[in-house]
PDB file of N, CA and C in Angstrom:
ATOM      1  N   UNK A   1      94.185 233.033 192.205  1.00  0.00           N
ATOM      2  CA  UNK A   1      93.805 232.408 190.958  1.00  0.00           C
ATOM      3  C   UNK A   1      94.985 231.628 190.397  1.00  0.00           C
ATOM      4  N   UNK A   2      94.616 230.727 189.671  1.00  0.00           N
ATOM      5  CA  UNK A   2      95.743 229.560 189.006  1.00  0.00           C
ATOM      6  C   UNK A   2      96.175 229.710 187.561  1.00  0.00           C
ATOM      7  N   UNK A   3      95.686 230.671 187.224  1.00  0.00           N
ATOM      8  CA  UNK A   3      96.093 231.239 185.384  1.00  0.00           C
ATOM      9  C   UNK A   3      95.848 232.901 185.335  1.00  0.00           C
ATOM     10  N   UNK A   4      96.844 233.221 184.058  1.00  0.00           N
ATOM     11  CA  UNK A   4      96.457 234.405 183.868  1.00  0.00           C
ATOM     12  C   UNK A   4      95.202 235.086 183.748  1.00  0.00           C
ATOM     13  N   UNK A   5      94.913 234.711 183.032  1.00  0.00           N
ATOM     14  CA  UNK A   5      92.957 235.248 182.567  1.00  0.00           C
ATOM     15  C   UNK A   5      92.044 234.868 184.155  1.00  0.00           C
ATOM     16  N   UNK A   6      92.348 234.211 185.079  1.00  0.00           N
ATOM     17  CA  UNK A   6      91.962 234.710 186.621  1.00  0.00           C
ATOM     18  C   UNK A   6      90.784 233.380 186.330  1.00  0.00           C
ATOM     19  N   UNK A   7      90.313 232.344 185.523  1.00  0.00           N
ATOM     20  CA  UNK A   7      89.558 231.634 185.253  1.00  0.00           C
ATOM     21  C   UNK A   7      89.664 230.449 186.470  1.00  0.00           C
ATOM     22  N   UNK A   8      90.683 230.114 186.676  1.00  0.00           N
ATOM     23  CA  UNK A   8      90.981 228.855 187.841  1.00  0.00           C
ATOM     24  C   UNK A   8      91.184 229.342 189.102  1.00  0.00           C
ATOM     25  N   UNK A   9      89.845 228.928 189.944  1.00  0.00           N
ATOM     26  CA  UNK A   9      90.348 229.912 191.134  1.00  0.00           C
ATOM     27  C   UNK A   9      90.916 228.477 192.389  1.00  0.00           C
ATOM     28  N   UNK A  10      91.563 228.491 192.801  1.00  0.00           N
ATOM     29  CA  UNK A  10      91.995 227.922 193.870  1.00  0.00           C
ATOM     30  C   UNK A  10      91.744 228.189 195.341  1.00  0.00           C
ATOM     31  N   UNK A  11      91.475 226.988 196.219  1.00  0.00           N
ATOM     32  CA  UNK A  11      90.854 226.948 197.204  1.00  0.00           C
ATOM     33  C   UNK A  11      91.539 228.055 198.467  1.00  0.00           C
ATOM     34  N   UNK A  12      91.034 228.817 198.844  1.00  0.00           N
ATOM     35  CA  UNK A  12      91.545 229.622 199.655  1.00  0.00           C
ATOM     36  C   UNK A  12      92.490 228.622 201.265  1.00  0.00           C
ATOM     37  N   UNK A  13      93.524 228.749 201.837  1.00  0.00           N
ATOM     38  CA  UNK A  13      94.037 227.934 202.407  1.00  0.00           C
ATOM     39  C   UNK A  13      94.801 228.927 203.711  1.00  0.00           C
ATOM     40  N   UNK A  14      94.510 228.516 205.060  1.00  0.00           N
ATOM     41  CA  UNK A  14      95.336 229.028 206.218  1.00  0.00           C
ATOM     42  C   UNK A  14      95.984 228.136 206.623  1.00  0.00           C
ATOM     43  N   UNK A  15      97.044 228.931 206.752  1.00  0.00           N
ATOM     44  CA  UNK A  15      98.488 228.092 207.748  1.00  0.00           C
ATOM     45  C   UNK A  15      98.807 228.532 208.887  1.00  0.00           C
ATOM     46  N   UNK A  16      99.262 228.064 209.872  1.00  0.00           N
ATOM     47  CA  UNK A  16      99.534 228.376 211.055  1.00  0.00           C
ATOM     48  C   UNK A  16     101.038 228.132 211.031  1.00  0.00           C
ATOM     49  N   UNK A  17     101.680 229.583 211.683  1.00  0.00           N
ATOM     50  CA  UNK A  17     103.066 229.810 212.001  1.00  0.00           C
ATOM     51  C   UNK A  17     103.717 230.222 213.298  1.00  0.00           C
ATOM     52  N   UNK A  18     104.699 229.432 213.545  1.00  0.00           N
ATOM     53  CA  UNK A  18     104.873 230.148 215.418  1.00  0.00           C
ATOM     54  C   UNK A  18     106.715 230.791 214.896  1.00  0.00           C
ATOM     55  N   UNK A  19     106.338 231.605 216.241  1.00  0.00           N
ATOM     56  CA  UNK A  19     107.754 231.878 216.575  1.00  0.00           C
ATOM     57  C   UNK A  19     108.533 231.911 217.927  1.00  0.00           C
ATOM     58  N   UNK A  20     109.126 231.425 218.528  1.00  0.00           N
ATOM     59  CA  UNK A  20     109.630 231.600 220.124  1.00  0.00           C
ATOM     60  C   UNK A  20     111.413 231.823 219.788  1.00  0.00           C
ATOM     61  N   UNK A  21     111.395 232.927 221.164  1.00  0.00           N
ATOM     62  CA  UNK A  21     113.315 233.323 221.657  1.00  0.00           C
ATOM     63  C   UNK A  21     113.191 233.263 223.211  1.00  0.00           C
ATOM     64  N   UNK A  22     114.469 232.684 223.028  1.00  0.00           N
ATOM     65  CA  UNK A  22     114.359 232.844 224.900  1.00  0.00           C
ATOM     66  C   UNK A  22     115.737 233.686 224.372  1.00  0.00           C
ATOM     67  N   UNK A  23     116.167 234.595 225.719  1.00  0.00           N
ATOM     68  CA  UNK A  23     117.500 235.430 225.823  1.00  0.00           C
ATOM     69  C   UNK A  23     118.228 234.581 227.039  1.00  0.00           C
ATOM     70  N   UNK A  24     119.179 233.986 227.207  1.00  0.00           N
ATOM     71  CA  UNK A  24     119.570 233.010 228.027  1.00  0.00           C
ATOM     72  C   UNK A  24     120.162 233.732 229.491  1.00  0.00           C
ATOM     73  N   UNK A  25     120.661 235.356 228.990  1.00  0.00           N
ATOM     74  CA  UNK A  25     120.618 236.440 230.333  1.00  0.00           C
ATOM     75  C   UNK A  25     119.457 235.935 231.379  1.00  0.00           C
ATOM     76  N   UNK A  26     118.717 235.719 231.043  1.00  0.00           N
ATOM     77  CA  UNK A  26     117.475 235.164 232.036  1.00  0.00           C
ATOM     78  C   UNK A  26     117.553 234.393 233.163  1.00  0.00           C
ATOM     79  N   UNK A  27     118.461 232.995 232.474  1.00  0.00           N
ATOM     80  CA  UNK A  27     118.878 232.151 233.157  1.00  0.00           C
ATOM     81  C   UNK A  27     120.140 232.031 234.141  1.00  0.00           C
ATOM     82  N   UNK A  28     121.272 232.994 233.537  1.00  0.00           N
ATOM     83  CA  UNK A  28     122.106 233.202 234.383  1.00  0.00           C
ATOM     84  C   UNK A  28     122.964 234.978 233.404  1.00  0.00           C
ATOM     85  N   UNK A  29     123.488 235.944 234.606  1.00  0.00           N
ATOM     86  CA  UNK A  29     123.315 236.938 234.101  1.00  0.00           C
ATOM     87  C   UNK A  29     124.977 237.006 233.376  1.00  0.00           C
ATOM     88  N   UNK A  30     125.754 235.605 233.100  1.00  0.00           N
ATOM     89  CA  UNK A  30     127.078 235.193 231.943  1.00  0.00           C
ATOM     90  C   UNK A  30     126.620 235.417 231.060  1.00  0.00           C
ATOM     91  N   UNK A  31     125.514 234.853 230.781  1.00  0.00           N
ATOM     92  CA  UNK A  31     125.272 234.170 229.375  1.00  0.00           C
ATOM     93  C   UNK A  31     124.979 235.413 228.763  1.00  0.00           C
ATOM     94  N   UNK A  32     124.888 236.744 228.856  1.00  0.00           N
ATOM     95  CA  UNK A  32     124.582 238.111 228.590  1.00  0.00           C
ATOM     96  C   UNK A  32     124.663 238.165 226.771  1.00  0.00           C
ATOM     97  N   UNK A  33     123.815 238.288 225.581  1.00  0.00           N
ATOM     98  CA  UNK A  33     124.009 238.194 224.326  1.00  0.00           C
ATOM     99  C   UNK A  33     123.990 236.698 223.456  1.00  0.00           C
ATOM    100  N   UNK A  34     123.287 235.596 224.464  1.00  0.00           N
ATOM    101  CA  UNK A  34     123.313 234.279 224.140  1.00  0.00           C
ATOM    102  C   UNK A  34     121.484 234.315 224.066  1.00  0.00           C
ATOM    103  N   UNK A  35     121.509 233.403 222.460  1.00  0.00           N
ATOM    104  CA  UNK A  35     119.759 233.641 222.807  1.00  0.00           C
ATOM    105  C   UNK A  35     119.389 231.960 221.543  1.00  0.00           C
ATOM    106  N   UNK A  36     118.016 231.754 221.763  1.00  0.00           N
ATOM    107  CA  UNK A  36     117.640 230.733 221.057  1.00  0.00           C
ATOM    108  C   UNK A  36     116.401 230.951 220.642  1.00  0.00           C
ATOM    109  N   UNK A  37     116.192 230.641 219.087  1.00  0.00           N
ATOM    110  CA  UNK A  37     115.122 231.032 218.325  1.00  0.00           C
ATOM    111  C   UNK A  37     114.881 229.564 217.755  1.00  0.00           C
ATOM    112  N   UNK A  38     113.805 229.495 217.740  1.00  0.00           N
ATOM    113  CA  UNK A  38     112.614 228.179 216.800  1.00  0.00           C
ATOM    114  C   UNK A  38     111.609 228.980 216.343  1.00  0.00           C
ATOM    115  N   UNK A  39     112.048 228.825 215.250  1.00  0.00           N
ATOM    116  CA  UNK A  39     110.742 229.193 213.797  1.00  0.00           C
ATOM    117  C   UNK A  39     109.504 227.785 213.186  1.00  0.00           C
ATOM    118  N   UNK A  40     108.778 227.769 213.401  1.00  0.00           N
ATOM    119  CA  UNK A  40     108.544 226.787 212.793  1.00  0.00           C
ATOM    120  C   UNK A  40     107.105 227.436 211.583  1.00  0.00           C
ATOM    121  N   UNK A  41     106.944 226.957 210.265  1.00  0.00           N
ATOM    122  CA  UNK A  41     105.956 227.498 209.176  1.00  0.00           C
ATOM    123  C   UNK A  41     104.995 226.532 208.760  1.00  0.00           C
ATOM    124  N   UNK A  42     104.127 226.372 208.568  1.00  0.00           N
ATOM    125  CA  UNK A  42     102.915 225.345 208.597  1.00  0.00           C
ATOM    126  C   UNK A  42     103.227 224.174 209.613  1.00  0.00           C
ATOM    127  N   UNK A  43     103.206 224.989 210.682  1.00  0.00           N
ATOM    128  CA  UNK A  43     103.231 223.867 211.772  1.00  0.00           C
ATOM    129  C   UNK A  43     102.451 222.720 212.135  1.00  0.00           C
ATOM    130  N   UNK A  44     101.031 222.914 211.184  1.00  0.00           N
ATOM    131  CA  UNK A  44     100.037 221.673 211.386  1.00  0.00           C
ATOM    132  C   UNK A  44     100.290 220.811 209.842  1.00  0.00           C
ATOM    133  N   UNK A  45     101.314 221.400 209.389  1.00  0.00           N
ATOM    134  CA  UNK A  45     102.046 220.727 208.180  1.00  0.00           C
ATOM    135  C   UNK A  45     100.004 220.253 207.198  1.00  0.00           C
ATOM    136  N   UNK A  46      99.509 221.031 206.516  1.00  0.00           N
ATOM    137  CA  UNK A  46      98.515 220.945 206.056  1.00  0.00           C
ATOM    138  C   UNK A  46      99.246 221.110 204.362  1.00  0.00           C
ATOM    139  N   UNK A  47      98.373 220.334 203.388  1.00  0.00           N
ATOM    140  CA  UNK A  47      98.881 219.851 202.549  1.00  0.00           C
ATOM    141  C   UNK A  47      98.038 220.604 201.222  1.00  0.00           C
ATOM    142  N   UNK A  48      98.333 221.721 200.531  1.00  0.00           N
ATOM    143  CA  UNK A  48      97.882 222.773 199.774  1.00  0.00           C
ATOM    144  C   UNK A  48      98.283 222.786 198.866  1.00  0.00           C
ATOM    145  N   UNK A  49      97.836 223.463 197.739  1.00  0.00           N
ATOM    146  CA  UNK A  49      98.375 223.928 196.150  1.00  0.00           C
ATOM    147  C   UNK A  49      98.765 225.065 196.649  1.00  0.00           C
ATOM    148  N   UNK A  50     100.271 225.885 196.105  1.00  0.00           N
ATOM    149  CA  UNK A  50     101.053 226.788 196.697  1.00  0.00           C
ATOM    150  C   UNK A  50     100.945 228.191 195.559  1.00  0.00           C
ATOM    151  N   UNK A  51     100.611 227.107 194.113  1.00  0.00           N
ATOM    152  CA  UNK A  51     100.882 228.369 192.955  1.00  0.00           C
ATOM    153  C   UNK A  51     100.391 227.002 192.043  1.00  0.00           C
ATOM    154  N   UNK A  52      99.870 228.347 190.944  1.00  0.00           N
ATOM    155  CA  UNK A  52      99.870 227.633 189.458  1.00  0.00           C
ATOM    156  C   UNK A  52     100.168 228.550 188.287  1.00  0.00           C
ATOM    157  N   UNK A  53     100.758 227.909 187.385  1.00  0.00           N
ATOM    158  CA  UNK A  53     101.430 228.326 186.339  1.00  0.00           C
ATOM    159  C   UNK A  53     100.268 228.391 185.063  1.00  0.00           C
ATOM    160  N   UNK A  54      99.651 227.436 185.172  1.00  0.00           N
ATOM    161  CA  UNK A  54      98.512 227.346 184.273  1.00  0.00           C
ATOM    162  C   UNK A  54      97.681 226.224 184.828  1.00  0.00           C
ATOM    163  N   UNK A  55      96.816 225.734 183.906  1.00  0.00           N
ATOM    164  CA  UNK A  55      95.762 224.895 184.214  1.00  0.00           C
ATOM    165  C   UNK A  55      96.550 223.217 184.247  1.00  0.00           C
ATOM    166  N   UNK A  56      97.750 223.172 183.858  1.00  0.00           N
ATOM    167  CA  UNK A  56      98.271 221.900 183.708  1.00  0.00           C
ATOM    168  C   UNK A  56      99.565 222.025 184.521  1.00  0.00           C
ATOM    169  N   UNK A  57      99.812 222.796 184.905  1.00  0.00           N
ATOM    170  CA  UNK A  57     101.342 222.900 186.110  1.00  0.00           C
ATOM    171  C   UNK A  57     101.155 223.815 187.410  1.00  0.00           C
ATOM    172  N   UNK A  58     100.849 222.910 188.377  1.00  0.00           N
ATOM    173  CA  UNK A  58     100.583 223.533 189.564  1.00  0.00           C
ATOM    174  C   UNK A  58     101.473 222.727 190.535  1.00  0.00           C
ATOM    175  N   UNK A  59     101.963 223.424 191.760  1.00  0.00           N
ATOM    176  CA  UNK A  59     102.843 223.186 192.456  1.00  0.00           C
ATOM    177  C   UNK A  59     101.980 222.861 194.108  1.00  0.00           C
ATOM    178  N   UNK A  60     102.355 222.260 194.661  1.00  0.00           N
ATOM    179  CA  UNK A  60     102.250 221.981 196.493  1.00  0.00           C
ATOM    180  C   UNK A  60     102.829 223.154 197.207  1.00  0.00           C
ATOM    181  N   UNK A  61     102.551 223.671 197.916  1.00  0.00           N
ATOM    182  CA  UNK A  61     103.288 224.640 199.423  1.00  0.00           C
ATOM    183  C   UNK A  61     103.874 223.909 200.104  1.00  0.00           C
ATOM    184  N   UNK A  62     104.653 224.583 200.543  1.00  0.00           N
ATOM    185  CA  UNK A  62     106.199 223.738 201.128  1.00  0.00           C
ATOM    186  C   UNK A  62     105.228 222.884 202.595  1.00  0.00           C
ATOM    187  N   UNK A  63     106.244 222.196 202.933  1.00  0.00           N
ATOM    188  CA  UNK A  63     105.097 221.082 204.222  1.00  0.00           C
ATOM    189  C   UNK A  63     105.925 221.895 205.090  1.00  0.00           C
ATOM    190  N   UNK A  64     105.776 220.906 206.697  1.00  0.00           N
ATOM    191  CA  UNK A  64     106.448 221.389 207.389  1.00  0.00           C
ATOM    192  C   UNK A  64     107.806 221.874 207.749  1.00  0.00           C
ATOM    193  N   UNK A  65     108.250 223.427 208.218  1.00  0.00           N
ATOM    194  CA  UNK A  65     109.692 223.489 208.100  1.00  0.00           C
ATOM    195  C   UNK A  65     110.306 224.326 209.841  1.00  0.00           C
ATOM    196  N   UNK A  66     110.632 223.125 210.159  1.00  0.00           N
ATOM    197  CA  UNK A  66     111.068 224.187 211.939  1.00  0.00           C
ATOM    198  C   UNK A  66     112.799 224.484 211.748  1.00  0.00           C
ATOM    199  N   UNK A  67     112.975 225.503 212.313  1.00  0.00           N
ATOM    200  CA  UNK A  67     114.261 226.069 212.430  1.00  0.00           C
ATOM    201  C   UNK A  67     114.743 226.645 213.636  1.00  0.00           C
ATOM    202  N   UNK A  68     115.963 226.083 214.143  1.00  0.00           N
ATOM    203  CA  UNK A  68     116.592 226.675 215.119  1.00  0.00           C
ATOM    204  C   UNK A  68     117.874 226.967 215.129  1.00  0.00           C
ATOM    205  N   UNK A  69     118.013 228.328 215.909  1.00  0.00           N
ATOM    206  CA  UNK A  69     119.028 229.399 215.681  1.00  0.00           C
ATOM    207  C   UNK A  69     119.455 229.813 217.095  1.00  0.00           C
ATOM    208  N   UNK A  70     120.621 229.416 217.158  1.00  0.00           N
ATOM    209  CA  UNK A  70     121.628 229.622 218.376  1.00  0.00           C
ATOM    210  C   UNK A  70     122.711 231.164 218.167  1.00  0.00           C
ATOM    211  N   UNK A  71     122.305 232.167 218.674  1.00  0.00           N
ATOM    212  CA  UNK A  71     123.274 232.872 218.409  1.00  0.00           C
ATOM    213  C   UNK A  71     123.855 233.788 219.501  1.00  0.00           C
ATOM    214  N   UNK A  72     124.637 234.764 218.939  1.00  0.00           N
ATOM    215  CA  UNK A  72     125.277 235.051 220.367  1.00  0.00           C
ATOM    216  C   UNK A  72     125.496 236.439 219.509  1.00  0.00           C
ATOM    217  N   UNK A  73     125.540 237.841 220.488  1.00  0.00           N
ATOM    218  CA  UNK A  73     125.998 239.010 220.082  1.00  0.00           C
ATOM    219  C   UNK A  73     127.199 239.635 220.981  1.00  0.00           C
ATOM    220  N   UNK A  74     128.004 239.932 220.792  1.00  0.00           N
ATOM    221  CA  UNK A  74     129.034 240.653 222.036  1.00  0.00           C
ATOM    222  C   UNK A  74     129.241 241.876 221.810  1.00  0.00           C
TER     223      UNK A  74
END
């Protein structure tokens, strides 16, 4: 709902989210604690009301956001 009193209801909305890691040990057995992550969050980047404050201030959901993460553990 988009107000307190529950009066504004807003359109119900699905997003699609992925996640992939590779462990790079895989590829050669050096690389032992080397790994790579891609996040990505509304990956079909679909274009929604996220929140509302009241009937006159309502906000968008974030668009598309991919992230990648190189890390290493020893």
């Amino acid at each position: 709902f988009g107000d307190l009193a529950n009066q504004m209801e807003l359109p119900a909305t699905t997003l699609v989210d992925a996640a992939l890691r590779y462990d790079f040990e895989n590829l050669d057995p050096d690389l032992e604690g080397l790994s790579l992550s891609v996040n990505a969050s509304n990956l079909l980047d679909k274009v929604y009301v996220g929140q509302c404050a009241s009937t006159k201030f309502c906000q968008y959901g974030a668009r598309r956001t991919v992230r990648a993460t190189l890390g290493y553990k020893w």
